[in-house]
N, C-alpha and C. Protein backbone atom coordinates (compact mmCIF):
# COMPACT_ATOMS: atom_id res chain seq x y z
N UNK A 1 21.43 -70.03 80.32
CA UNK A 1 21.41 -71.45 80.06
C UNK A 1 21.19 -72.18 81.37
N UNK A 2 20.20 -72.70 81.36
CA UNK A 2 20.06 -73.73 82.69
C UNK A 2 20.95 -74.76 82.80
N UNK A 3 21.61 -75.14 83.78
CA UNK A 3 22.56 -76.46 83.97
C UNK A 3 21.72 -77.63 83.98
N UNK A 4 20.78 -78.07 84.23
CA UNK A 4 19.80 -79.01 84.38
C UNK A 4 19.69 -79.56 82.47
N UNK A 5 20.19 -78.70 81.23
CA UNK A 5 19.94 -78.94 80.30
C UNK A 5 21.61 -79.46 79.67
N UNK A 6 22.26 -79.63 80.54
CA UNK A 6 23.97 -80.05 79.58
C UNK A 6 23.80 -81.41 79.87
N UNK A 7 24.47 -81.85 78.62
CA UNK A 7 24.66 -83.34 78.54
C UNK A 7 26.21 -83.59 78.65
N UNK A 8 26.55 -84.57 79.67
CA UNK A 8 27.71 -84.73 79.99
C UNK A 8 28.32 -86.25 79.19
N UNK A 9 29.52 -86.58 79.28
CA UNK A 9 29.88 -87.37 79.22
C UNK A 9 31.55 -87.26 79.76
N UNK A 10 32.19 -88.70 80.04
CA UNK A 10 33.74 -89.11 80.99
C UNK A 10 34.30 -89.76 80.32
N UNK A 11 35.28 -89.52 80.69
CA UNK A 11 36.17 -90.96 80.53
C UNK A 11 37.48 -90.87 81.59
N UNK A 12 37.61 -91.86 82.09
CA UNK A 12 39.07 -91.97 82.80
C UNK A 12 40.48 -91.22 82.26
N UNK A 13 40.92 -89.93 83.42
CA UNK A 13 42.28 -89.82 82.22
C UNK A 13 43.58 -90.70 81.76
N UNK A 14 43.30 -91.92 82.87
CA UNK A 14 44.40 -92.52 82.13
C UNK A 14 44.20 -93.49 81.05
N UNK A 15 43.01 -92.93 80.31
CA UNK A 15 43.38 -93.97 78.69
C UNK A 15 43.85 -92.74 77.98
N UNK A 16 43.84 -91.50 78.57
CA UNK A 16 44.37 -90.65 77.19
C UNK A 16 45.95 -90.59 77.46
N UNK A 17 46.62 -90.44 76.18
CA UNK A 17 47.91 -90.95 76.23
C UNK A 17 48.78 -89.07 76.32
N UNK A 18 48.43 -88.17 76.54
CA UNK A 18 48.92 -86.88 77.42
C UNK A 18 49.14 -86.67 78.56
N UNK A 19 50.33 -86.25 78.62
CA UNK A 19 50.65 -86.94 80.32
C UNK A 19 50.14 -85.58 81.36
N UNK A 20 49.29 -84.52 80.89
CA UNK A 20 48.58 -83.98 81.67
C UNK A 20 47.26 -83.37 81.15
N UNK A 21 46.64 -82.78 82.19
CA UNK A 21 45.11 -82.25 81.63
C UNK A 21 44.98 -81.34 80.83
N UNK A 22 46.08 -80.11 80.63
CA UNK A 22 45.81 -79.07 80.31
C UNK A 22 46.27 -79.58 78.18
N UNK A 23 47.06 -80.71 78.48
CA UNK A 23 47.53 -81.05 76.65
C UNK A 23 46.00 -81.92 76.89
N UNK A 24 45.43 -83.00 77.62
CA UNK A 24 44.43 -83.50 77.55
C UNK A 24 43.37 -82.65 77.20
N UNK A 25 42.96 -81.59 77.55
CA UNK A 25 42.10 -80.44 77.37
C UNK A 25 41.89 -79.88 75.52
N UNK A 26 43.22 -79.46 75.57
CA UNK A 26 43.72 -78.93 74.03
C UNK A 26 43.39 -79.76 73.16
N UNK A 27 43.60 -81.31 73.17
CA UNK A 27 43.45 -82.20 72.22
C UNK A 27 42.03 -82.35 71.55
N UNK A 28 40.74 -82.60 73.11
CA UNK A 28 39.71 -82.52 73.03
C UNK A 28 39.07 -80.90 72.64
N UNK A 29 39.47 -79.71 72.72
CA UNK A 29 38.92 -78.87 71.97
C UNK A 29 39.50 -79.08 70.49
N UNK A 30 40.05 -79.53 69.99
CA UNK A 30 40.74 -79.66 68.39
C UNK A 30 39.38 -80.95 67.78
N UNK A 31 39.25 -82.25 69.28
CA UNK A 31 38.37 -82.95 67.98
C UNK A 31 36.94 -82.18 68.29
N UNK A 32 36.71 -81.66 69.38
CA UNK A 32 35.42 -81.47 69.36
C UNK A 32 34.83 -80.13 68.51
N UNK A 33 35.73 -79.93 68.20
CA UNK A 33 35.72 -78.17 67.59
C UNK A 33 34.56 -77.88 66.56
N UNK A 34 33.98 -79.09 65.89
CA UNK A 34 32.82 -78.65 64.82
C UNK A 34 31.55 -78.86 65.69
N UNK A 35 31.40 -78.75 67.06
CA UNK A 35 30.46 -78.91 67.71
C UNK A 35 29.94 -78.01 68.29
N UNK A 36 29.34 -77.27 68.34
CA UNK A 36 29.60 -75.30 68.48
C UNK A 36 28.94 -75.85 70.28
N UNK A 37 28.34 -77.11 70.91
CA UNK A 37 27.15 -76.27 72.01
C UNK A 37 28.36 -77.21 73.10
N UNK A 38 29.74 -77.10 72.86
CA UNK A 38 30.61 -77.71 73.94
C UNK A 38 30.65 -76.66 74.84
N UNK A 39 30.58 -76.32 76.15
CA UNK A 39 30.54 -75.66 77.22
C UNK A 39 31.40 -76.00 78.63
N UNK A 40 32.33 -76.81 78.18
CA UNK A 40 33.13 -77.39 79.13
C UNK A 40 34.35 -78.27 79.04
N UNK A 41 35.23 -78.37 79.64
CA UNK A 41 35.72 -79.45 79.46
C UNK A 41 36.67 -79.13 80.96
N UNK A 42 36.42 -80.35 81.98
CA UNK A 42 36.88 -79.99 83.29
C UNK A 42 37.56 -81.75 83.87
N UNK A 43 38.27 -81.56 84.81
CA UNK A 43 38.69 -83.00 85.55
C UNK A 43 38.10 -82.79 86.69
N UNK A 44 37.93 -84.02 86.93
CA UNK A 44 37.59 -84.46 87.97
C UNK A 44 37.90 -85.49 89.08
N UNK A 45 38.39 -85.49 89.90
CA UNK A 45 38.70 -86.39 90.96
C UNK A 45 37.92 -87.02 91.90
N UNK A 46 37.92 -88.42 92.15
CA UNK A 46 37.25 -89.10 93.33
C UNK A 46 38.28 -89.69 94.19
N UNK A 47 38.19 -90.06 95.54
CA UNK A 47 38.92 -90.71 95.84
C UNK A 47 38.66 -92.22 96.23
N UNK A 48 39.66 -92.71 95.59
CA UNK A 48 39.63 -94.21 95.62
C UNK A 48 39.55 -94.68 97.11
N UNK A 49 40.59 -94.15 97.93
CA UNK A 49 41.25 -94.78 99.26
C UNK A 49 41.60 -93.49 100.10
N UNK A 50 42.24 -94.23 100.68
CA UNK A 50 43.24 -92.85 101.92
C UNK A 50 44.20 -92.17 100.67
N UNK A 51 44.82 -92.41 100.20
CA UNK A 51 45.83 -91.93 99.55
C UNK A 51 45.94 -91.99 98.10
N UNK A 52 45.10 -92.34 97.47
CA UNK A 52 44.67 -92.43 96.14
C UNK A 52 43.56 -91.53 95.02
N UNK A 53 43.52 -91.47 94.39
CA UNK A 53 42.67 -90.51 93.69
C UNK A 53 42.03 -90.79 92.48
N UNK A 54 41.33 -90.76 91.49
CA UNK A 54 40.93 -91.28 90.23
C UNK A 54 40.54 -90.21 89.71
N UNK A 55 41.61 -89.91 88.78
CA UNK A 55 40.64 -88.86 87.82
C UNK A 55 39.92 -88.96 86.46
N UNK A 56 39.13 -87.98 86.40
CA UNK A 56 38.09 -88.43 85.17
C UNK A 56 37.84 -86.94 84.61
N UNK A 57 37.56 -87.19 83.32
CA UNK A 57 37.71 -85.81 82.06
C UNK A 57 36.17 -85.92 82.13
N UNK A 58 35.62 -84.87 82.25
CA UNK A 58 34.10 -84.43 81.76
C UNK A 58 34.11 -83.64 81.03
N UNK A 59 33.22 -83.87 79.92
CA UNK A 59 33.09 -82.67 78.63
C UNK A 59 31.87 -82.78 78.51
N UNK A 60 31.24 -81.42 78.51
CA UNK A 60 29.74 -80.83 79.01
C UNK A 60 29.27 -80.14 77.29
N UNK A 61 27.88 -80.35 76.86
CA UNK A 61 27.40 -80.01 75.97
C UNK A 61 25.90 -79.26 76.56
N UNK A 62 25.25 -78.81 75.57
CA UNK A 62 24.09 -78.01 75.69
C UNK A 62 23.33 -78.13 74.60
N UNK A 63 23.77 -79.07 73.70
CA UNK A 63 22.62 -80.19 73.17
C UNK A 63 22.57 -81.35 72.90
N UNK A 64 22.15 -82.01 73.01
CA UNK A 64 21.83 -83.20 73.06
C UNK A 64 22.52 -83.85 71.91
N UNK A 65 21.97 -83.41 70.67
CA UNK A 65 22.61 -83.41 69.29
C UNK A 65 24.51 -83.83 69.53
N UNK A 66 24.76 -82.62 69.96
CA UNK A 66 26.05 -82.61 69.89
C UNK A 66 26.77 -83.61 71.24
N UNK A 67 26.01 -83.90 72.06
CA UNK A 67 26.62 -84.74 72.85
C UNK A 67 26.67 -86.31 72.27
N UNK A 68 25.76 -86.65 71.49
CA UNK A 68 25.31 -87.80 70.85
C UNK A 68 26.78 -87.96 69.83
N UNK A 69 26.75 -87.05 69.27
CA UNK A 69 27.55 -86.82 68.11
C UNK A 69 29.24 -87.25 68.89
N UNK A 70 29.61 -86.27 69.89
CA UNK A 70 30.81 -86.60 70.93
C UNK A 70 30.94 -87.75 71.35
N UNK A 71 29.95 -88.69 71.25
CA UNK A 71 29.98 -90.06 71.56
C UNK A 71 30.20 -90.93 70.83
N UNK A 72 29.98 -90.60 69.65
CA UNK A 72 30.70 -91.74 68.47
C UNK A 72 31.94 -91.32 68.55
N UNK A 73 32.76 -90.43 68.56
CA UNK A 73 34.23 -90.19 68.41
C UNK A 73 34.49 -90.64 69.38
N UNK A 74 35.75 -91.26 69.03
CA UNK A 74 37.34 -92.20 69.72
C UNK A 74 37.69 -91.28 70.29
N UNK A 75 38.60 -91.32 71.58
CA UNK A 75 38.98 -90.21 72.57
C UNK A 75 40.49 -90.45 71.81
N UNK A 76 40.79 -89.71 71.58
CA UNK A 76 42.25 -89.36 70.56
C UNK A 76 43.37 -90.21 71.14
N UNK A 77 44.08 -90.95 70.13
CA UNK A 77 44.98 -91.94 70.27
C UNK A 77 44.39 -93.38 70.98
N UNK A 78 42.93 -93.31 71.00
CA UNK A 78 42.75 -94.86 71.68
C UNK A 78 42.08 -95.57 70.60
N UNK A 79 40.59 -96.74 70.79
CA UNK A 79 39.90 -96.95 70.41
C UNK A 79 38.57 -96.78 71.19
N UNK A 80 38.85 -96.31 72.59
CA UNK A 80 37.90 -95.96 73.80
C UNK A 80 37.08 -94.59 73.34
N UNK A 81 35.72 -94.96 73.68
CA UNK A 81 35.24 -93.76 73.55
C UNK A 81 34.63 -93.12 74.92
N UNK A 82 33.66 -91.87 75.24
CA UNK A 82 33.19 -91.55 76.11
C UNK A 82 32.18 -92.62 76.42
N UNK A 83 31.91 -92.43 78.03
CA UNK A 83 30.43 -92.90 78.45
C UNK A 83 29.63 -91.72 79.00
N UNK A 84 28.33 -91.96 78.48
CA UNK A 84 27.57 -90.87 79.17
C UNK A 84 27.08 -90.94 81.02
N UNK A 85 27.39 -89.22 81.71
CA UNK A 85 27.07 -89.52 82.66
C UNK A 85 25.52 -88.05 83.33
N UNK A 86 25.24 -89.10 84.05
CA UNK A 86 23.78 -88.45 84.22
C UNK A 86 23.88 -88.51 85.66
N UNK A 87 24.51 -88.93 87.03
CA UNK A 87 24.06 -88.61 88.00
C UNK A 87 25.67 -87.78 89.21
N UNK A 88 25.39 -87.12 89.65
CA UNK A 88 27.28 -86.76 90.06
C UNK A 88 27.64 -87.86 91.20
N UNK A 89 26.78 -88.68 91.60
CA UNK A 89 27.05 -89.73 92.41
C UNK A 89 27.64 -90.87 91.26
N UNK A 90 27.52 -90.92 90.22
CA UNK A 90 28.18 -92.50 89.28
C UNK A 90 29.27 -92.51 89.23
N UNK A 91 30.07 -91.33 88.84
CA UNK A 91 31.86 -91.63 89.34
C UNK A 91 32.22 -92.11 90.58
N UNK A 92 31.56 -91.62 91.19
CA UNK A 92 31.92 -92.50 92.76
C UNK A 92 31.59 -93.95 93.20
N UNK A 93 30.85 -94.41 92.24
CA UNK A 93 30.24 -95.38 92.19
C UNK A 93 30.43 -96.31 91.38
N UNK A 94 31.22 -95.40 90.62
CA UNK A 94 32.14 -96.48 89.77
C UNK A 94 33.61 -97.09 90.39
N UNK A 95 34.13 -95.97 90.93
CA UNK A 95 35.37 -95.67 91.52
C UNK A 95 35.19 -96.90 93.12
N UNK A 96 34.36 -96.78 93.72
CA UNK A 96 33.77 -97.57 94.53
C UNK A 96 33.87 -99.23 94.23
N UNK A 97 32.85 -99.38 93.71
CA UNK A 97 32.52 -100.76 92.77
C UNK A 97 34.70 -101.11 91.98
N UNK A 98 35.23 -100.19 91.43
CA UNK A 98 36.54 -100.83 90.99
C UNK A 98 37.09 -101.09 92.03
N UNK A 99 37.14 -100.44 93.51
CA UNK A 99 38.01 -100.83 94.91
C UNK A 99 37.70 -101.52 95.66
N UNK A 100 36.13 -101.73 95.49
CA UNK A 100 35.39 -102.92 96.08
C UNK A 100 36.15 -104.88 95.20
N UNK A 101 35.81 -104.21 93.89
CA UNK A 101 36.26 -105.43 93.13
C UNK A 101 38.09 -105.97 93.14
N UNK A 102 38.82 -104.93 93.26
CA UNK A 102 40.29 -105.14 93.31
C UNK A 102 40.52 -105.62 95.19
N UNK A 103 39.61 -105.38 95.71
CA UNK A 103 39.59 -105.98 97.45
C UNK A 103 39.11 -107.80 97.15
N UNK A 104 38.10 -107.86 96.67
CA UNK A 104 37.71 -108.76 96.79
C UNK A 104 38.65 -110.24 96.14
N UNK A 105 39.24 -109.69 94.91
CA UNK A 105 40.18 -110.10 94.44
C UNK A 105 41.49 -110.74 95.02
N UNK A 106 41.69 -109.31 95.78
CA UNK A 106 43.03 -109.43 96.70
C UNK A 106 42.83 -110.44 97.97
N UNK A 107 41.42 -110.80 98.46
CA UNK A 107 41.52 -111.21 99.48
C UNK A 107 41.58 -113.30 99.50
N UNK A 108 41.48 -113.48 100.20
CA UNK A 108 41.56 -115.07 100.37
C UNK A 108 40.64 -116.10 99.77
N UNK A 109 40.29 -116.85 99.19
CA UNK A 109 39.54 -117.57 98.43
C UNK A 109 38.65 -118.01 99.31
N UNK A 110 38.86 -118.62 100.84
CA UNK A 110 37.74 -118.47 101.89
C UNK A 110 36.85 -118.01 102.69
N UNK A 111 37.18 -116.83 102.37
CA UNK A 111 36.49 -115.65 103.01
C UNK A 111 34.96 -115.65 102.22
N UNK A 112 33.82 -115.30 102.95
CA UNK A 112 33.00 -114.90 102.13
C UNK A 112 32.66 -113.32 102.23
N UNK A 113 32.75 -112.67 100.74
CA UNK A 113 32.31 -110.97 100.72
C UNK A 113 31.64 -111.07 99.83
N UNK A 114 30.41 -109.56 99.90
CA UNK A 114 30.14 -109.53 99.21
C UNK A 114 30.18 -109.22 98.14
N UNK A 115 29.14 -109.31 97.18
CA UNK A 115 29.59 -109.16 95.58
C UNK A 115 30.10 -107.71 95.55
N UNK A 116 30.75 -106.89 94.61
CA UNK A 116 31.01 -105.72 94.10
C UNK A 116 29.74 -105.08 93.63
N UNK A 117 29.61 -103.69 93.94
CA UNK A 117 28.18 -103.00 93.80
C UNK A 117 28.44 -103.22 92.18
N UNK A 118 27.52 -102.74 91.36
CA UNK A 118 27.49 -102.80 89.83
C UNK A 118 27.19 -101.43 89.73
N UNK A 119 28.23 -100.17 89.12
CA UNK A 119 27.72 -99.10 88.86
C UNK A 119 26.79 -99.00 87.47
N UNK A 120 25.93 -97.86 88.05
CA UNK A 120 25.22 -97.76 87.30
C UNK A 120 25.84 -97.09 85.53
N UNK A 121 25.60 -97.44 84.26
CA UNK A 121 25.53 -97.35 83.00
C UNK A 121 24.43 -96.78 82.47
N UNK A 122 24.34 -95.20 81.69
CA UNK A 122 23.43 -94.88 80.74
C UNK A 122 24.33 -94.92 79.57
N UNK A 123 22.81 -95.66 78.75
CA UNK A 123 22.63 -95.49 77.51
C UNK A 123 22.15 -94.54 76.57
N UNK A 124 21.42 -93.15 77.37
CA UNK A 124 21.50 -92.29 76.74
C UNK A 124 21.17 -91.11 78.00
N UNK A 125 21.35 -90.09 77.43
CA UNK A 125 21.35 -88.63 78.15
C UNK A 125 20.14 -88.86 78.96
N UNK A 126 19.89 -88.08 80.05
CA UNK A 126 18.48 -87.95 81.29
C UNK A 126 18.30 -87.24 80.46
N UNK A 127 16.60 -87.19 80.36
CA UNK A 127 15.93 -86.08 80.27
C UNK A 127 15.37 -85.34 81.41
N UNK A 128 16.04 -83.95 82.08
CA UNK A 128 15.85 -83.72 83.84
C UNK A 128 14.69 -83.27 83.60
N UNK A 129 14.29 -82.42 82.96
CA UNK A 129 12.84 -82.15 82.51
C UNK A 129 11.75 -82.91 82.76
N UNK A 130 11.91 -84.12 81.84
CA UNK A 130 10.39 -85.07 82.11
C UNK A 130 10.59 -85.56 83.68
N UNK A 131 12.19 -85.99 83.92
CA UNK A 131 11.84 -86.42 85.12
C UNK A 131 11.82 -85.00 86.57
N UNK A 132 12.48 -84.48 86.61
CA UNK A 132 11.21 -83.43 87.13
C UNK A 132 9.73 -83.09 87.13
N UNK A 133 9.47 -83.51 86.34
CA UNK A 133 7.96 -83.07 86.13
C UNK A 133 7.38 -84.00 86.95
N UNK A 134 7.98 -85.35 86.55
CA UNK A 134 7.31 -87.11 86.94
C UNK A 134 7.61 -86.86 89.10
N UNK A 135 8.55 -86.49 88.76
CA UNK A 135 9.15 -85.76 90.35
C UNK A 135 7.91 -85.07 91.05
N UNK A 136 7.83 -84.05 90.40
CA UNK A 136 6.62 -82.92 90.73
C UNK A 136 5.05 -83.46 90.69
N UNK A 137 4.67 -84.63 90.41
CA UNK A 137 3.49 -85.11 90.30
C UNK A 137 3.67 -86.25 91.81
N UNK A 138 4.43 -86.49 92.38
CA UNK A 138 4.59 -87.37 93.42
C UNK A 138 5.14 -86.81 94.76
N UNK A 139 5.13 -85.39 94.89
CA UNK A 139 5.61 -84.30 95.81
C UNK A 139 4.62 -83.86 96.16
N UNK A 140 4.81 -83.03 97.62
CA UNK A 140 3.73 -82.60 98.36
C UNK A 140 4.46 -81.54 99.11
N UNK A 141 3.73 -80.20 99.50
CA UNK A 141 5.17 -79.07 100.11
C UNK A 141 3.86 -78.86 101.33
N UNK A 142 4.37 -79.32 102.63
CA UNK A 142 3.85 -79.41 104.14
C UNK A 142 4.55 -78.10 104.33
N UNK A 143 3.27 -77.40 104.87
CA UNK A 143 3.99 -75.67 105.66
C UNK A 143 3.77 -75.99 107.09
N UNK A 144 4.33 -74.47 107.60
CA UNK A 144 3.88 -74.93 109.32
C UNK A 144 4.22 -75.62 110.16
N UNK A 145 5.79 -76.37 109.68
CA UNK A 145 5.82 -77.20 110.84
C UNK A 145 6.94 -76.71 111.36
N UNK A 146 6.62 -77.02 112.85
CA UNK A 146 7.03 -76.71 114.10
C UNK A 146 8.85 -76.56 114.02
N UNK A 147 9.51 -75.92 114.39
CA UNK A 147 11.21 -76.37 114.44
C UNK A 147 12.20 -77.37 115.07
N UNK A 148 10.71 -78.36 116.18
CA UNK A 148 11.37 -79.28 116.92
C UNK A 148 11.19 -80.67 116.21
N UNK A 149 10.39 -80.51 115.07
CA UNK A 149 10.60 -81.93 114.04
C UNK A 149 11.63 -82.10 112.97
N UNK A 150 12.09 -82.78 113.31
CA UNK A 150 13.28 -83.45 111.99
C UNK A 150 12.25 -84.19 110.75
N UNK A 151 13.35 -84.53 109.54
CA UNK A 151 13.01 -85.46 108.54
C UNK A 151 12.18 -86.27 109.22
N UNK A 152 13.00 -87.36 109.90
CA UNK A 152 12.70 -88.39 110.27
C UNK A 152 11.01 -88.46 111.09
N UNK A 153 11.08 -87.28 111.48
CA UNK A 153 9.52 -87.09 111.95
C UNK A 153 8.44 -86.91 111.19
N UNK A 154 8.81 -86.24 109.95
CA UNK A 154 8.03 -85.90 108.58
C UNK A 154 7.94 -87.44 108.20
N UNK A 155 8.39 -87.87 107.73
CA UNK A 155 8.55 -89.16 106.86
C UNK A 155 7.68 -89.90 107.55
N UNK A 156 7.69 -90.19 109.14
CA UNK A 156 6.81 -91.18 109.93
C UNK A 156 5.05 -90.82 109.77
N UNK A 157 5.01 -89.00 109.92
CA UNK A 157 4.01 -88.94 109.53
C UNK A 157 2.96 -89.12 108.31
N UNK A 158 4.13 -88.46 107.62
CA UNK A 158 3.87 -88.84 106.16
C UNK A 158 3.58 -90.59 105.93
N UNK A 159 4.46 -91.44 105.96
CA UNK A 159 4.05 -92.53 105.61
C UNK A 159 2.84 -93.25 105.56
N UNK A 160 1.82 -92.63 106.66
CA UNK A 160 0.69 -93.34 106.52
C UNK A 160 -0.01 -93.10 105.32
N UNK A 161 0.33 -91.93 104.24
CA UNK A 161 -0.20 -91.79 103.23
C UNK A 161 0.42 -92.79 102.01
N UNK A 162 1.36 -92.96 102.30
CA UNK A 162 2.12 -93.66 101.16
C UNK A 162 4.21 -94.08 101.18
N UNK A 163 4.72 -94.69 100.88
CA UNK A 163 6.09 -94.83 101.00
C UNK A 163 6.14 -93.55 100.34
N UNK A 164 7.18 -93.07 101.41
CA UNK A 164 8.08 -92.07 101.47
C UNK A 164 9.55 -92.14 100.71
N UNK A 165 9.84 -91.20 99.70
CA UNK A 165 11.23 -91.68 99.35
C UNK A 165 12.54 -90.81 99.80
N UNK A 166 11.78 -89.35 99.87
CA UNK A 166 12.42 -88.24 100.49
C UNK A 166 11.85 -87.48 100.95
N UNK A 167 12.77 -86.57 101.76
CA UNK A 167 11.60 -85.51 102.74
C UNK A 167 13.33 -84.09 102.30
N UNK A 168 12.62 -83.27 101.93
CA UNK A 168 13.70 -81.91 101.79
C UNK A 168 12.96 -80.77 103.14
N UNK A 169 13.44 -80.52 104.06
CA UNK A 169 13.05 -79.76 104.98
C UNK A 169 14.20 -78.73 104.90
N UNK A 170 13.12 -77.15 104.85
CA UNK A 170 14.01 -76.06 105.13
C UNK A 170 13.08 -75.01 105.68
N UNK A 171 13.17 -74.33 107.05
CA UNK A 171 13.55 -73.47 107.51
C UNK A 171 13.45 -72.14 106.95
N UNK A 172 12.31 -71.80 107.45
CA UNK A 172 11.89 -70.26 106.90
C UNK A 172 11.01 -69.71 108.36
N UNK A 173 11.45 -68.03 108.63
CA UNK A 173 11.01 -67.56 109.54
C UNK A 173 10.93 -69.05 111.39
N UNK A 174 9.76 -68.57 111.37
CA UNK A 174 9.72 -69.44 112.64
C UNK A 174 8.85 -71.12 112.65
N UNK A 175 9.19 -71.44 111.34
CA UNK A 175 8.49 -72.41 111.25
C UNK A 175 9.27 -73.37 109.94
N UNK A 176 9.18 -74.60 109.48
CA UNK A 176 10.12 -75.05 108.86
C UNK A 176 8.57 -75.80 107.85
N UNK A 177 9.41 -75.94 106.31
CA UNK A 177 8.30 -76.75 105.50
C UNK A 177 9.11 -77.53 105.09
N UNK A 178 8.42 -78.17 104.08
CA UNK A 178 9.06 -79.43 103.39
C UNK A 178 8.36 -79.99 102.49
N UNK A 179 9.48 -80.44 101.23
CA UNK A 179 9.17 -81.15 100.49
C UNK A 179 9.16 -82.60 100.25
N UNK A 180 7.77 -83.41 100.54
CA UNK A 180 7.83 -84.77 100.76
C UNK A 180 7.77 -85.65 98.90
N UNK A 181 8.36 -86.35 98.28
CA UNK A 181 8.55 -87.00 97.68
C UNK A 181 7.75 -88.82 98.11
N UNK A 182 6.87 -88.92 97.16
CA UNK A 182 6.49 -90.40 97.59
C UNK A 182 6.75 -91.50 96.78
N UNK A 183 6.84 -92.29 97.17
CA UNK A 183 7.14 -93.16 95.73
C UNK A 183 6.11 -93.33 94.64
N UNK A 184 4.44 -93.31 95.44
CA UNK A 184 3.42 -93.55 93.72
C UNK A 184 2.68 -91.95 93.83
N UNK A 185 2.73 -91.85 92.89
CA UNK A 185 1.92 -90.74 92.91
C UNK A 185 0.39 -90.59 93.08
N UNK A 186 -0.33 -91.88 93.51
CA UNK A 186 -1.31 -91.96 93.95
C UNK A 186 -1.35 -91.00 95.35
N UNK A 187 -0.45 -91.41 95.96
CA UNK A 187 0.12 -91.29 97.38
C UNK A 187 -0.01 -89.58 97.47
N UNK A 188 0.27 -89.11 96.25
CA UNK A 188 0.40 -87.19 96.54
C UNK A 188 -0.50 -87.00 96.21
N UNK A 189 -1.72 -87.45 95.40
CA UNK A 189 -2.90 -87.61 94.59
C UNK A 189 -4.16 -87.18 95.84
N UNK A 190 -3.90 -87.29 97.33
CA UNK A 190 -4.84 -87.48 98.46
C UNK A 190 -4.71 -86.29 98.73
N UNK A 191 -3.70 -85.11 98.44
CA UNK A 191 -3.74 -83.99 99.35
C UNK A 191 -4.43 -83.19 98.56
């Protein structure tokens, strides 16, 4: 089973009313149980601060079907249901954006800060597939280069072809390649 194909979805553990993960766990295999392609069910932690933590329940599927389906059900004893998550940077970014917003709150009515980031929200599952592919049509793999250039040297060169969005450089034998990412795919369209 490829990981690139599970559909995830979270929720914060403190709306579930079990005062730990492992009864939190049990509950969610009982509702999810007519769903045969569940493949997970794990916590997760971010940290808020120095001394703080946020945890969050992920329950992992392997079809789509059945993740869709996990999403209409109520997370047991609430009226809250899951949200779907598609990138492993959005919990943090949620978690972020809530400590950003409880600062801003806390602070003085004269001060000026800025707004609270807005984490990002899907409305439905990635498809990693198409966007891989859409990925792979705007990529370019540079061999041959030297071991005394960094990213940052790729990217400068690169740019004259087109905005650059990423550069993946790795290191093979005595010479290093890389995978350049552009933003239009016109831009990879020249090589």
């Amino acid at each position: 089973m490829n990981r690139s194909q599970r559909f995830r979805i979270y929720a914060p553990t403190s709306i579930f009313q079990a005062p730990d993960f492992a009864q939190i766990k049990k509950a969610l295999q009982t509702v999810f149980r007519n769903l045969p392609s569940l493949t997970g069910i794990y916590e997760r932690k971010i940290k808020k601060d120095k001394d703080t933590f946020v945890h969050f329940v992920i329950v992992e599927f392997f079809t789509k079907k059945d993740g869709d389906a996990a999403l209409a059900l109520n997370i047991p004893g609430t009226e809250s249901k899951f949200q779907i998550i598609n990138e492993r940077s959005q919990l943090a970014d949620l978690v972020n954006a809530s400590a950003k917003t409880q600062d801003s709150s806390n602070s003085t009515s004269g001060s000026t800060t800025s707004p609270a980031p807005v984490p990002k929200i899907h409305n439905d599952f990635a498809d990693r597939k198409a966007i891989r592919q859409e990925q792979d049509k705007r990529t370019v793999k540079v061999l041959d280069i030297p071991l005394n250039f960094n990213s940052a040297d790729i990217t400068a060169a690169m740019s004259s072809y087109g905005t650059v969005k990423s550069v993946r450089l790795y290191t093979k034998n005595t010479w290093q390649q890389a995978f350049v990412l552009f933003e239009e795919e016109d831009s990879a369209n020249k090589f």
